[in-house]
PDB file of N, CA and C in Angstrom:
ATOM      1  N   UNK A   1       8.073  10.621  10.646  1.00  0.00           N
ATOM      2  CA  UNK A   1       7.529   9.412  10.087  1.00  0.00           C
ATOM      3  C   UNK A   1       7.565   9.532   8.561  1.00  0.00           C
ATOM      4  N   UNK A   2       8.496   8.388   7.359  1.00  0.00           N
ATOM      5  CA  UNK A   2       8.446   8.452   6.540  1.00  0.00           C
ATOM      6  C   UNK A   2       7.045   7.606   5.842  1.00  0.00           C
ATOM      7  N   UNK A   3       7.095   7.890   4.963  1.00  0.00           N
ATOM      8  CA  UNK A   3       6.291   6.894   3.941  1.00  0.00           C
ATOM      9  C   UNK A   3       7.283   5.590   2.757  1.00  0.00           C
ATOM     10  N   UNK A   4       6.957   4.744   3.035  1.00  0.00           N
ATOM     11  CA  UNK A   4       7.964   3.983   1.956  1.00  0.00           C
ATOM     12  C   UNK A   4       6.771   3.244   0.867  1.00  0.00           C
ATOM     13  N   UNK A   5       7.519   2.883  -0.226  1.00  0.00           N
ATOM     14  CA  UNK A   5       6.588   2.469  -1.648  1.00  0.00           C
ATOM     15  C   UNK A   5       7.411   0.886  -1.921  1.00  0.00           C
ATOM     16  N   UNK A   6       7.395  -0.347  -1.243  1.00  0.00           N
ATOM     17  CA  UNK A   6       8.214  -1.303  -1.658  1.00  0.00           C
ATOM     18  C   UNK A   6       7.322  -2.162  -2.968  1.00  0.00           C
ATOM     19  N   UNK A   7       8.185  -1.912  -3.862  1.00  0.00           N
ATOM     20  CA  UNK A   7       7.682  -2.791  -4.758  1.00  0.00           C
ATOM     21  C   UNK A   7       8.435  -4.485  -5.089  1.00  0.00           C
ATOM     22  N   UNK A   8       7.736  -5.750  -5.185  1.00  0.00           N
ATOM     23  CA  UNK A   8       8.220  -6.591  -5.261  1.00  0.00           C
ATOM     24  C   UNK A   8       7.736  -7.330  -6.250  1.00  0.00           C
ATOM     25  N   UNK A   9       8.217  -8.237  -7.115  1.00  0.00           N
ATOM     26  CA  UNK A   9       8.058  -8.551  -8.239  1.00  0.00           C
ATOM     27  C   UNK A   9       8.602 -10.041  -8.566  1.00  0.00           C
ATOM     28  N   UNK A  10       9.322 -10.291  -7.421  1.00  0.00           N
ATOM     29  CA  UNK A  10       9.941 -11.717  -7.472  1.00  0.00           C
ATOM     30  C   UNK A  10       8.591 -13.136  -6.967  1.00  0.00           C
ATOM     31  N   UNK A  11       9.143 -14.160  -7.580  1.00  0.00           N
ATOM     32  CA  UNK A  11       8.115 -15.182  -6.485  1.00  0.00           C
ATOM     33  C   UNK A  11       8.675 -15.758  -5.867  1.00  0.00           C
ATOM     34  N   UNK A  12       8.048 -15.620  -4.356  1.00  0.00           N
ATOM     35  CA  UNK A  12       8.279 -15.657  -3.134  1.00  0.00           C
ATOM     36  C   UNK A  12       8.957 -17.419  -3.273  1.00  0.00           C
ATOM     37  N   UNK A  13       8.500 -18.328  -4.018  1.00  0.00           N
ATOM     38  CA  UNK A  13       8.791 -19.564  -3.721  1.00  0.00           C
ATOM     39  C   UNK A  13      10.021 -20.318  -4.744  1.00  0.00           C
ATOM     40  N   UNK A  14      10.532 -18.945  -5.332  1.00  0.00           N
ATOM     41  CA  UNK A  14      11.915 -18.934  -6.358  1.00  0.00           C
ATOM     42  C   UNK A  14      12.533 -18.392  -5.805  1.00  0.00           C
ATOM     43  N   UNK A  15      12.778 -17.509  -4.995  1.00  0.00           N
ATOM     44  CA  UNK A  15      13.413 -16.410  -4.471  1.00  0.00           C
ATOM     45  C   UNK A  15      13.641 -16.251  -2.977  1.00  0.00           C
ATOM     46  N   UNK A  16      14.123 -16.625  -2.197  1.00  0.00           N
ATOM     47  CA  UNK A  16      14.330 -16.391  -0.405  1.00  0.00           C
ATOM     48  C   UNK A  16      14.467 -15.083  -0.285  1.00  0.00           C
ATOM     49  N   UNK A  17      15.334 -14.201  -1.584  1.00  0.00           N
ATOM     50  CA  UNK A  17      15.335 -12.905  -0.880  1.00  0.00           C
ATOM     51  C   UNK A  17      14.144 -11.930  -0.787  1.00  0.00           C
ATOM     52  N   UNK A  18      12.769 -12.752  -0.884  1.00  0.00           N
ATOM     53  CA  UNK A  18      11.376 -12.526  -1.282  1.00  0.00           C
ATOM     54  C   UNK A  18      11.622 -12.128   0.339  1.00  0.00           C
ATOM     55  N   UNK A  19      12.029 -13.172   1.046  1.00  0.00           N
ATOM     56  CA  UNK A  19      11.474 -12.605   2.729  1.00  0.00           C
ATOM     57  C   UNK A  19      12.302 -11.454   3.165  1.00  0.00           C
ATOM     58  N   UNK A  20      13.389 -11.399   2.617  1.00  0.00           N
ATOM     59  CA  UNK A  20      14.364 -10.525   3.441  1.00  0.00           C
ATOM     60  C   UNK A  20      13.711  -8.888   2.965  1.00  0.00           C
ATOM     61  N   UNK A  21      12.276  -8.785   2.165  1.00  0.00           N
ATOM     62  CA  UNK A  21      11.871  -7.883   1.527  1.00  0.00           C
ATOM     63  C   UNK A  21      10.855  -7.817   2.499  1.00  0.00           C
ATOM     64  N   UNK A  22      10.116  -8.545   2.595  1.00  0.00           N
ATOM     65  CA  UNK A  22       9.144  -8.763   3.630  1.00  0.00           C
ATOM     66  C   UNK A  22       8.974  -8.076   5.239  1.00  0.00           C
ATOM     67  N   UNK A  23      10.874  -8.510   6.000  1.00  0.00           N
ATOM     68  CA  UNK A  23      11.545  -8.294   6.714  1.00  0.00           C
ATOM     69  C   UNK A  23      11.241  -7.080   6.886  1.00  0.00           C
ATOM     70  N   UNK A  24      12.230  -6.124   5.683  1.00  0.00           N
ATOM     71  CA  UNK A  24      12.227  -5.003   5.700  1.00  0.00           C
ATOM     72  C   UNK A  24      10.820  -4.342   5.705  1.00  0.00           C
ATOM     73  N   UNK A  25      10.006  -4.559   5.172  1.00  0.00           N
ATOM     74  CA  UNK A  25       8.780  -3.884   5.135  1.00  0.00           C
ATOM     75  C   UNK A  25       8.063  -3.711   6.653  1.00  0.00           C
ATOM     76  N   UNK A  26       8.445  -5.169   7.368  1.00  0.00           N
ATOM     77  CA  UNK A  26       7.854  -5.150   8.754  1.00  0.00           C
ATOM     78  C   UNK A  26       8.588  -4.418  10.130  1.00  0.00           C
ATOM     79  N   UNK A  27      10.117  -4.236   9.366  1.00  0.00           N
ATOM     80  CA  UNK A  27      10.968  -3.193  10.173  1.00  0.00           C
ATOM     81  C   UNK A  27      10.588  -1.816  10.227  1.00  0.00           C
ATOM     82  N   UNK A  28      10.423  -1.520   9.202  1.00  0.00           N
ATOM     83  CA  UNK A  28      10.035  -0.049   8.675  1.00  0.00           C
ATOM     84  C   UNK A  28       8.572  -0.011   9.519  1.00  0.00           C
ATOM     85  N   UNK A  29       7.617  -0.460   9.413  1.00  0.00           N
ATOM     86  CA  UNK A  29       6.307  -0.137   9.949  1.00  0.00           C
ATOM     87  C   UNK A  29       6.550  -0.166  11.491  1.00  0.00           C
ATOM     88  N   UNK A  30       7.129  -1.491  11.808  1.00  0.00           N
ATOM     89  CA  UNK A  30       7.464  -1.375  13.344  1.00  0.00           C
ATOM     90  C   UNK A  30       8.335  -0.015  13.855  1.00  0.00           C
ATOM     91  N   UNK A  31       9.314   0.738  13.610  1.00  0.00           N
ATOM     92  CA  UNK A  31       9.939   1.594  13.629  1.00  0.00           C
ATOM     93  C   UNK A  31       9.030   3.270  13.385  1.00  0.00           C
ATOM     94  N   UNK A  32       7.798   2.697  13.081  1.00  0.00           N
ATOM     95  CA  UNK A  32       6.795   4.106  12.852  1.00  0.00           C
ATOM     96  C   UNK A  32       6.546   4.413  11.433  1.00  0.00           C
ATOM     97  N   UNK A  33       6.912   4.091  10.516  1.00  0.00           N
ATOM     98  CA  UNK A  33       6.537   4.477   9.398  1.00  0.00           C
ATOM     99  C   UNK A  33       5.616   4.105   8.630  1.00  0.00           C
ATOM    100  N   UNK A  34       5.129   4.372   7.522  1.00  0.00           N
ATOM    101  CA  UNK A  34       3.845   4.596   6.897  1.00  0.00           C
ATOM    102  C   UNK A  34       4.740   3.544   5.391  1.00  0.00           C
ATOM    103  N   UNK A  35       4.101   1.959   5.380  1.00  0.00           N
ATOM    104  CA  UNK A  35       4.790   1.191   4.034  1.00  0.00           C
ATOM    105  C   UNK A  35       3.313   0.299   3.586  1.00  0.00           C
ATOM    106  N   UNK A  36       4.102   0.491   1.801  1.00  0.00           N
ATOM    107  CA  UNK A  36       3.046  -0.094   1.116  1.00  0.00           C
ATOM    108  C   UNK A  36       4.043  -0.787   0.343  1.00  0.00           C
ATOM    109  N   UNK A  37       3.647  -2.365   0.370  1.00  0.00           N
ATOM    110  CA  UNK A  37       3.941  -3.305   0.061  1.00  0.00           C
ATOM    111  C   UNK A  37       3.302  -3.556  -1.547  1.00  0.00           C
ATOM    112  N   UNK A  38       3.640  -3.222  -2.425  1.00  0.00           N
ATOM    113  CA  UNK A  38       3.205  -3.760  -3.800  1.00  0.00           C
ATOM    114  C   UNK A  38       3.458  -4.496  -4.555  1.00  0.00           C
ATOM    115  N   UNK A  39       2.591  -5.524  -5.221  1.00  0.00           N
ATOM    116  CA  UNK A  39       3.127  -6.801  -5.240  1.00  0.00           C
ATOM    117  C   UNK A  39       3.097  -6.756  -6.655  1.00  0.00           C
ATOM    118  N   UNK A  40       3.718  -7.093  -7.669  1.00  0.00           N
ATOM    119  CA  UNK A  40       3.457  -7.293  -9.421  1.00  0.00           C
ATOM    120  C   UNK A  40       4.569  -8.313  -9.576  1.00  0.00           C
ATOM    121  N   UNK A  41       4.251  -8.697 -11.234  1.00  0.00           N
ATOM    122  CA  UNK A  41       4.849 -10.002 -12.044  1.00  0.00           C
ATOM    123  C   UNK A  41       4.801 -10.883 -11.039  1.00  0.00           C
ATOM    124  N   UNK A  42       5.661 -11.896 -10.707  1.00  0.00           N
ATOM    125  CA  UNK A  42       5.569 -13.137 -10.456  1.00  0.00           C
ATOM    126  C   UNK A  42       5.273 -12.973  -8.740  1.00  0.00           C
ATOM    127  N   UNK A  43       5.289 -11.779  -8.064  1.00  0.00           N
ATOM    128  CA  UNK A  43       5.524 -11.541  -6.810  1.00  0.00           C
ATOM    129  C   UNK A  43       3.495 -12.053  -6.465  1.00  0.00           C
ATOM    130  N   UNK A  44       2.587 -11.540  -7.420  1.00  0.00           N
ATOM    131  CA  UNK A  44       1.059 -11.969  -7.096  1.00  0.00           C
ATOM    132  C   UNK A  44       0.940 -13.227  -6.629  1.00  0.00           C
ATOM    133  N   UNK A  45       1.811 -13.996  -6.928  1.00  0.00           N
ATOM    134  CA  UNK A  45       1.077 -15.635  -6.782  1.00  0.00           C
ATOM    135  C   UNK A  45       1.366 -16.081  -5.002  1.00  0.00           C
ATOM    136  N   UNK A  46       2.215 -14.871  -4.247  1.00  0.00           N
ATOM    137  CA  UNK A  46       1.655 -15.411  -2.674  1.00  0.00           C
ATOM    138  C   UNK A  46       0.823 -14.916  -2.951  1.00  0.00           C
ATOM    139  N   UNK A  47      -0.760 -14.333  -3.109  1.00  0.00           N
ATOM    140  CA  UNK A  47      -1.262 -13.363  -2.950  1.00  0.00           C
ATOM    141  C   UNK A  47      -2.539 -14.451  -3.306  1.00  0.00           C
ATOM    142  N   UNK A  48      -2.512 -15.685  -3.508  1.00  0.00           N
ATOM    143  CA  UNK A  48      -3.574 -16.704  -3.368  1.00  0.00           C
ATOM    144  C   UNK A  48      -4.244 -17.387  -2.462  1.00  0.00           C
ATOM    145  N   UNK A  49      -5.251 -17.450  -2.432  1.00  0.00           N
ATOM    146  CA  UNK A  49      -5.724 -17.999  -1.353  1.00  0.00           C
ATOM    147  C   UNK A  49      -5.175 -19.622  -1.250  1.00  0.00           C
ATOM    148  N   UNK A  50      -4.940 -20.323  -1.666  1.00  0.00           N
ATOM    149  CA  UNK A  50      -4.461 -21.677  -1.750  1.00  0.00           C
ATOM    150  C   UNK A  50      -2.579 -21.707  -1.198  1.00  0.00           C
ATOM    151  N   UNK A  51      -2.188 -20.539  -1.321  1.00  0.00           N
ATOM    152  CA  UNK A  51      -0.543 -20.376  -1.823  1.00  0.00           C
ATOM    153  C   UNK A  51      -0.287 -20.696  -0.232  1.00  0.00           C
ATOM    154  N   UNK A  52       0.860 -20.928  -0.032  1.00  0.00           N
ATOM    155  CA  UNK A  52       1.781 -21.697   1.193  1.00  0.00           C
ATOM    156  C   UNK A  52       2.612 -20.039   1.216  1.00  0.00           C
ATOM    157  N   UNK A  53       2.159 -18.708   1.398  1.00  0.00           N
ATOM    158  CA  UNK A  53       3.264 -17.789   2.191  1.00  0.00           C
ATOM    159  C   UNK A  53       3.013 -17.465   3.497  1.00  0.00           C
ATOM    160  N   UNK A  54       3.412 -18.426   4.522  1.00  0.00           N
ATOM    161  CA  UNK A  54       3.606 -17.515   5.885  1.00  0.00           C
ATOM    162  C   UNK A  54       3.683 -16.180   6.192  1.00  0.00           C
ATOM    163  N   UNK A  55       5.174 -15.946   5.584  1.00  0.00           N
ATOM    164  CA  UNK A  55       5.882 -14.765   5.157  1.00  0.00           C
ATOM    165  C   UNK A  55       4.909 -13.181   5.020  1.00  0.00           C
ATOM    166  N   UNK A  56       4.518 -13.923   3.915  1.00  0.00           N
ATOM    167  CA  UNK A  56       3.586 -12.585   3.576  1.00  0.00           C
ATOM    168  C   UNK A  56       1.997 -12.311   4.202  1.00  0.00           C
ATOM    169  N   UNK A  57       1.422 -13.249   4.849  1.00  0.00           N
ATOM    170  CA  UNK A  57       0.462 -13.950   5.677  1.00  0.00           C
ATOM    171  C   UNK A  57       0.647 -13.335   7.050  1.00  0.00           C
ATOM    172  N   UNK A  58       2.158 -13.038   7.494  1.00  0.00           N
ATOM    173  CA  UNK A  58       2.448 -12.649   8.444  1.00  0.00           C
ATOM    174  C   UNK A  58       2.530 -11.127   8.404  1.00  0.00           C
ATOM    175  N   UNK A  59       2.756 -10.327   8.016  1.00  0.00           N
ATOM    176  CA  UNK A  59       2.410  -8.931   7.426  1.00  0.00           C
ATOM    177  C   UNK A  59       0.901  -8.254   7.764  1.00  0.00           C
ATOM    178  N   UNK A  60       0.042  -9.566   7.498  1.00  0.00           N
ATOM    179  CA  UNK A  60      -1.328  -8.741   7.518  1.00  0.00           C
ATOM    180  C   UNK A  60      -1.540  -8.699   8.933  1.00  0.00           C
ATOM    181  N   UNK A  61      -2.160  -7.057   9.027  1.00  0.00           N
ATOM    182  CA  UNK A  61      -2.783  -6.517  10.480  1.00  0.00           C
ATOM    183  C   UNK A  61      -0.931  -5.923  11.213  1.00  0.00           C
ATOM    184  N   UNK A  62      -0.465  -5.935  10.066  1.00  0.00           N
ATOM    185  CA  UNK A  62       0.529  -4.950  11.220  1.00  0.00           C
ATOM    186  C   UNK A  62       0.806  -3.389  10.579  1.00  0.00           C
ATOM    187  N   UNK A  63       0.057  -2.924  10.009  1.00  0.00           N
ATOM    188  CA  UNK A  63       0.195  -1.936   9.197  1.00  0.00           C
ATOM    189  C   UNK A  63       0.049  -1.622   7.735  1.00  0.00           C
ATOM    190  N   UNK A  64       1.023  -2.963   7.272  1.00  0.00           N
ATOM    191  CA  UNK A  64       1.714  -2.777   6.096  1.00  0.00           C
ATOM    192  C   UNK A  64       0.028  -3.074   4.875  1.00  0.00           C
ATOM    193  N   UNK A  65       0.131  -1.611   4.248  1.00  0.00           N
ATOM    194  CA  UNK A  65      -0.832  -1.582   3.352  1.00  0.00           C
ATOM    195  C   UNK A  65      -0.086  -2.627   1.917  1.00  0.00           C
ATOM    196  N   UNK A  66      -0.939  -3.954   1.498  1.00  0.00           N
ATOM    197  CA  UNK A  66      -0.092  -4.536   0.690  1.00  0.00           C
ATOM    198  C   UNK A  66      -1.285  -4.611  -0.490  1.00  0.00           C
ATOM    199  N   UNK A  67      -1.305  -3.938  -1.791  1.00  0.00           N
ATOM    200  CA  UNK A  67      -2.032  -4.188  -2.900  1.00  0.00           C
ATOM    201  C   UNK A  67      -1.048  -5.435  -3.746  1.00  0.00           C
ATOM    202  N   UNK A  68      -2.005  -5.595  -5.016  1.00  0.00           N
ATOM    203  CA  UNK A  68      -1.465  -6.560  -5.955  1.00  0.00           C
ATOM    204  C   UNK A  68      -2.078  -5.750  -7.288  1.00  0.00           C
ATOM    205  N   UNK A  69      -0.978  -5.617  -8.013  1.00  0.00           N
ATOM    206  CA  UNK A  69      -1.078  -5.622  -9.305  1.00  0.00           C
ATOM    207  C   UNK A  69      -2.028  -6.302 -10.364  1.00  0.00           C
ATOM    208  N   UNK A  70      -3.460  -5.320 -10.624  1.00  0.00           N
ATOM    209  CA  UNK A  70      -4.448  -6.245 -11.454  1.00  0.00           C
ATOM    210  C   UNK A  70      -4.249  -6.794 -12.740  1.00  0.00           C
ATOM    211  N   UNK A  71      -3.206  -6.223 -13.258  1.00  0.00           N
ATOM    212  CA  UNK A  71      -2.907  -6.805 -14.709  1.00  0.00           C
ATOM    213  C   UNK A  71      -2.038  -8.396 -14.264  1.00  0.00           C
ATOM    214  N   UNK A  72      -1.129  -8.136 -13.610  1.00  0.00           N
ATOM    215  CA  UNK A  72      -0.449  -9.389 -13.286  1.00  0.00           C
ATOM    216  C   UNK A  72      -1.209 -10.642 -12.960  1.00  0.00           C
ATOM    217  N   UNK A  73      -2.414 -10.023 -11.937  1.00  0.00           N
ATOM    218  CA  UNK A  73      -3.386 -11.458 -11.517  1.00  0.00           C
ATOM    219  C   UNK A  73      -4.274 -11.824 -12.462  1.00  0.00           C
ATOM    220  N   UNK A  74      -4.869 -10.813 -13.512  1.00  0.00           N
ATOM    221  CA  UNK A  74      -5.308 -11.510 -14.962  1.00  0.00           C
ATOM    222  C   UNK A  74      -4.515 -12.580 -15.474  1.00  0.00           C
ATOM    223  N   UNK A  75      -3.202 -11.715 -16.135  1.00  0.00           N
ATOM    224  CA  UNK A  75      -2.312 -12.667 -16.628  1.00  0.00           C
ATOM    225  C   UNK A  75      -1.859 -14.057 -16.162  1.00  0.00           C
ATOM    226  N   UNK A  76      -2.184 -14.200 -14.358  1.00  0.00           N
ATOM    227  CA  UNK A  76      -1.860 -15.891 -14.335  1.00  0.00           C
ATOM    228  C   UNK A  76      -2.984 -16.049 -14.085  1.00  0.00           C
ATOM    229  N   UNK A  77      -3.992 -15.713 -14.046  1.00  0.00           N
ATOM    230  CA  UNK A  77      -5.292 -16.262 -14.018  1.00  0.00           C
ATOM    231  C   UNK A  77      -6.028 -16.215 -12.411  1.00  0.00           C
ATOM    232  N   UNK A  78      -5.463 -15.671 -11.545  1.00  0.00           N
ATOM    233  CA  UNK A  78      -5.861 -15.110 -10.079  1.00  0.00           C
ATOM    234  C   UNK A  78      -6.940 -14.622  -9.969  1.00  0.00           C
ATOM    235  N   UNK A  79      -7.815 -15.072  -9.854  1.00  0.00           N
ATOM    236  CA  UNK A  79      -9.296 -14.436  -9.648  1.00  0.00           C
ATOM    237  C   UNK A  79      -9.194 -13.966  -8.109  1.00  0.00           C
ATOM    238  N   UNK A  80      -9.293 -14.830  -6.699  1.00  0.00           N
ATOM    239  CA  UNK A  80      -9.576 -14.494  -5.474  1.00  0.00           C
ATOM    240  C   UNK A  80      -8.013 -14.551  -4.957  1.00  0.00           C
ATOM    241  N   UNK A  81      -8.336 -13.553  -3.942  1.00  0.00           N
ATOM    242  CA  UNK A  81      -7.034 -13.112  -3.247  1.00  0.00           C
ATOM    243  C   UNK A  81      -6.840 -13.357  -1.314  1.00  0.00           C
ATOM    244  N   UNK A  82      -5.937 -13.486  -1.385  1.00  0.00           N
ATOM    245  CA  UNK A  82      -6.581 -14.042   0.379  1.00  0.00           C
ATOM    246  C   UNK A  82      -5.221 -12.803   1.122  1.00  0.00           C
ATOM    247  N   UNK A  83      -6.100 -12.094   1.558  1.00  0.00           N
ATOM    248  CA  UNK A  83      -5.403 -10.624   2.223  1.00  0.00           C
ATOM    249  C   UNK A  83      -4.767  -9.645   2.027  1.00  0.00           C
ATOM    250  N   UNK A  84      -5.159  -9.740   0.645  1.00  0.00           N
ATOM    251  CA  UNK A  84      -4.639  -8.465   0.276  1.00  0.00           C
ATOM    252  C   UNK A  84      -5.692  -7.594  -0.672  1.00  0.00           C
ATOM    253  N   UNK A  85      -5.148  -6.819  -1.152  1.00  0.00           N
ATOM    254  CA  UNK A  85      -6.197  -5.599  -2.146  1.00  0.00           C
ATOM    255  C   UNK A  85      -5.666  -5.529  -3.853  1.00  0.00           C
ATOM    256  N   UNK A  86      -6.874  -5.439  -4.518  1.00  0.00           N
ATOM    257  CA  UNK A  86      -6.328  -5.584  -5.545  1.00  0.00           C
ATOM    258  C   UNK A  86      -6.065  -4.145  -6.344  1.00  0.00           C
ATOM    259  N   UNK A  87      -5.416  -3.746  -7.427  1.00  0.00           N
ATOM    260  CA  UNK A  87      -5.060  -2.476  -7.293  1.00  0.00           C
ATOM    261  C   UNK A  87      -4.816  -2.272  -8.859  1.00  0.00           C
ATOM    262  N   UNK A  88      -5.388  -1.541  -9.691  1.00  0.00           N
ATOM    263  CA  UNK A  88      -4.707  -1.536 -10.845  1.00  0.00           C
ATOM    264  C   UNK A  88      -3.408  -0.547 -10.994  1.00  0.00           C
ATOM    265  N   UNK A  89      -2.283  -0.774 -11.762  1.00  0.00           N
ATOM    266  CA  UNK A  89      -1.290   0.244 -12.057  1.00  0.00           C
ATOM    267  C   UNK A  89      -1.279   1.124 -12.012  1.00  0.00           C
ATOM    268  N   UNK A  90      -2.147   1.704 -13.347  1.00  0.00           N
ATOM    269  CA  UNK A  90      -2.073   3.504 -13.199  1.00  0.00           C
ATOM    270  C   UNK A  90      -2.389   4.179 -12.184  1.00  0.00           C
ATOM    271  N   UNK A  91      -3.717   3.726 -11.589  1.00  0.00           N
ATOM    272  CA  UNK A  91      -4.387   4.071 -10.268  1.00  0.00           C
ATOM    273  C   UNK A  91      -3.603   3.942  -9.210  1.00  0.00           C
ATOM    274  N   UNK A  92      -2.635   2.785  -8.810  1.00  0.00           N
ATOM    275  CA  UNK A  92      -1.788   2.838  -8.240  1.00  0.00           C
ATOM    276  C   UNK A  92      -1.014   3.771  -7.907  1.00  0.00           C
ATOM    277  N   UNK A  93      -0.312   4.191  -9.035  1.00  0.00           N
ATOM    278  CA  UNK A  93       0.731   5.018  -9.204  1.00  0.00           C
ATOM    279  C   UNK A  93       0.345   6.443  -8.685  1.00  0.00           C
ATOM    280  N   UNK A  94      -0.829   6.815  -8.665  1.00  0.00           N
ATOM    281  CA  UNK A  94      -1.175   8.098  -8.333  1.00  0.00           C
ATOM    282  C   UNK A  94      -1.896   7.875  -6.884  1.00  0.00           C
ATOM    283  N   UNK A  95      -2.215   6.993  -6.358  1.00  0.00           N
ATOM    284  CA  UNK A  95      -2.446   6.944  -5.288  1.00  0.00           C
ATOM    285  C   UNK A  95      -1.797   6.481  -3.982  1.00  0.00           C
ATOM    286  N   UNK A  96      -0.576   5.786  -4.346  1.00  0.00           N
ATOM    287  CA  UNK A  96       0.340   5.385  -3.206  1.00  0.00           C
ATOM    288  C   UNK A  96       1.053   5.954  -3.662  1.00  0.00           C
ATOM    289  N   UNK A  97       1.462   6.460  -4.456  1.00  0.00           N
ATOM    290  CA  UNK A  97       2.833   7.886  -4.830  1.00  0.00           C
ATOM    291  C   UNK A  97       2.574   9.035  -4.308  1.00  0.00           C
ATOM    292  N   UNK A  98       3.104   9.257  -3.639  1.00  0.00           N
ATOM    293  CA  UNK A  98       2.779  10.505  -2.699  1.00  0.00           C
ATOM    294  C   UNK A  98       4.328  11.412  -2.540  1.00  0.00           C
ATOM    295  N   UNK A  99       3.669  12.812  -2.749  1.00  0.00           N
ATOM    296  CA  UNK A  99       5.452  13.991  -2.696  1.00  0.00           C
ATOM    297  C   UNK A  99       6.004  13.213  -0.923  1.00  0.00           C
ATOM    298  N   UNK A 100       7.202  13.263  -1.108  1.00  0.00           N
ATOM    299  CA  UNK A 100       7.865  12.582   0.032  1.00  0.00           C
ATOM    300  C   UNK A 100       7.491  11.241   0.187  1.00  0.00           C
ATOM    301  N   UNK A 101       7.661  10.037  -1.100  1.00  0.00           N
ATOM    302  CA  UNK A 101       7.172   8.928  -0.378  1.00  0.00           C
ATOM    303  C   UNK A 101       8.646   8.015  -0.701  1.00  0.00           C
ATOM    304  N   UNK A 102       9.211   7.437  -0.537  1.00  0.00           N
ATOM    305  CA  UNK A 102      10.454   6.549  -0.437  1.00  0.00           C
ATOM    306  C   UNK A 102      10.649   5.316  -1.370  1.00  0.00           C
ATOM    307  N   UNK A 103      10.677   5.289  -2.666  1.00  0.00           N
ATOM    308  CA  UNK A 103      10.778   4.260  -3.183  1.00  0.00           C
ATOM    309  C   UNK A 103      11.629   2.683  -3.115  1.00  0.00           C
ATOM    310  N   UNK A 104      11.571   2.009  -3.224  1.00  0.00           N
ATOM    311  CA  UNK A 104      12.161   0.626  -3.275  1.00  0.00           C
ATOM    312  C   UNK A 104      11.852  -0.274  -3.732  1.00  0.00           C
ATOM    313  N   UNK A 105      12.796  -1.198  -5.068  1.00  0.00           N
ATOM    314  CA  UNK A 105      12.034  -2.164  -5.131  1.00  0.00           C
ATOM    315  C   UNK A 105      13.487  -2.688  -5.459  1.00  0.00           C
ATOM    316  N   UNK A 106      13.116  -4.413  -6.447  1.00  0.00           N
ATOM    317  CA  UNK A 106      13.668  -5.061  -6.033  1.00  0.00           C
ATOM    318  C   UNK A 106      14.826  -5.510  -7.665  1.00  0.00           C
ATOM    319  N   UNK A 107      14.239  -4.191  -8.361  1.00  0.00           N
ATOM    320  CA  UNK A 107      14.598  -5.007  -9.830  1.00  0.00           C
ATOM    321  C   UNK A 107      15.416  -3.526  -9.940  1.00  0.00           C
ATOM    322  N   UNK A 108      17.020  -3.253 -10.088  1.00  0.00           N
ATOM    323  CA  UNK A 108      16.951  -2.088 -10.662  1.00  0.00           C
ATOM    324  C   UNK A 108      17.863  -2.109 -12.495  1.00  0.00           C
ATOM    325  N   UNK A 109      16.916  -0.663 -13.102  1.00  0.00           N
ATOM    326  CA  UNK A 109      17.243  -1.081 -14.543  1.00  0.00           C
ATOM    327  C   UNK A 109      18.064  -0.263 -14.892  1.00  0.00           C
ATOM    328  N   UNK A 110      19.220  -0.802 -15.799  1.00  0.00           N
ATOM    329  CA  UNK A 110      19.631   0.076 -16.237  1.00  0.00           C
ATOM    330  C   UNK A 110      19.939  -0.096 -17.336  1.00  0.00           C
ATOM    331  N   UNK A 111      20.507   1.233 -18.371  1.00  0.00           N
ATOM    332  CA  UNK A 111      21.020   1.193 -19.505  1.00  0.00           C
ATOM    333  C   UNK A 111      21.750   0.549 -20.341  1.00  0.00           C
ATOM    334  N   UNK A 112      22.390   0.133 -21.338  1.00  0.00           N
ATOM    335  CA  UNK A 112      23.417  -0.269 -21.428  1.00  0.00           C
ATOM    336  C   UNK A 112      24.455   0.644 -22.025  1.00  0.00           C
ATOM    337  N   UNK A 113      25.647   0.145 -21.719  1.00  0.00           N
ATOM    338  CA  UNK A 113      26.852   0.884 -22.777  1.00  0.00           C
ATOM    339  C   UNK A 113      26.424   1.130 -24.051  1.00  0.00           C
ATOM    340  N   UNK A 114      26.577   2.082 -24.624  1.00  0.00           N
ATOM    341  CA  UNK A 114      27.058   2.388 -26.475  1.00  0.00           C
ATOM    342  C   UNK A 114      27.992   1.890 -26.575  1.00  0.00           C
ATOM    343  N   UNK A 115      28.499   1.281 -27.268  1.00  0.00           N
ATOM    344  CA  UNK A 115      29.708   0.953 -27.950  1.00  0.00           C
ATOM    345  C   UNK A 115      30.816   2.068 -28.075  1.00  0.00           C
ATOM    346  N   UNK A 116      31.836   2.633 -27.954  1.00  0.00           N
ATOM    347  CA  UNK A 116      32.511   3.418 -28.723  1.00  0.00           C
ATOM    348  C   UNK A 116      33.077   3.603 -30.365  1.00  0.00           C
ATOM    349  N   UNK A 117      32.451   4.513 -30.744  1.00  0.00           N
ATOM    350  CA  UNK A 117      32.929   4.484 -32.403  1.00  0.00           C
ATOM    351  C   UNK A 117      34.101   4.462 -32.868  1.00  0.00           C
TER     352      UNK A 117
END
């Protein structure tokens, strides 16, 4: 049994491939594994009690441990949350990061070229 760390960051109601993230998260738990769904930047706003996500609505009670990013729900102004946990960053990071845990998310960064001189 692995552990996975999905981080998502998109909003769910800009983005379709918001569910195919979702998907995966509910494959992985169904299949036996141990997933935490973390939600930051624009990905908090299913994470309202008012918000229209099935999607992510459908997740709760099947495993999948899903926090939200507390700086992000300041920043749009998210006070109450409807099923999920709220979680600050740093604290985050040391507490769902675990030796052997499986990262994923949805943004990857990279460098750019130098120029050649």
């Amino acid at each position: 049994m692995a552990e996975y760390l999905l981080i998502e960051s998109r909003d769910p109601f800009e983005s379709n491939d918001v569910g195919y993230y979702y998907e995966l998260a509910r494959g992985l738990v169904d299949a036996g594994n141990h997933v935490t769904l973390f939600l930051v930047q624009n990905a908090v706003l299913a994470a309202r009690p008012s918000a229209q996500a099935p999607q992510l609505r459908a997740l709760v009670g099947t495993g999948i441990k899903i926090l939200a990013e507390d700086f992000a729900l300041k920043e749009r102004g998210i006070t109450k949350l409807a099923t999920v946990s709220r979680s600050r960053q740093s604290r985050s990071w040391s507490t769902i990061w675990k030796p052997g845990t499986r990262p994923s998310g949805t943004r990857r960064r990279t460098c750019p070229k130098r120029p050649s001189p």
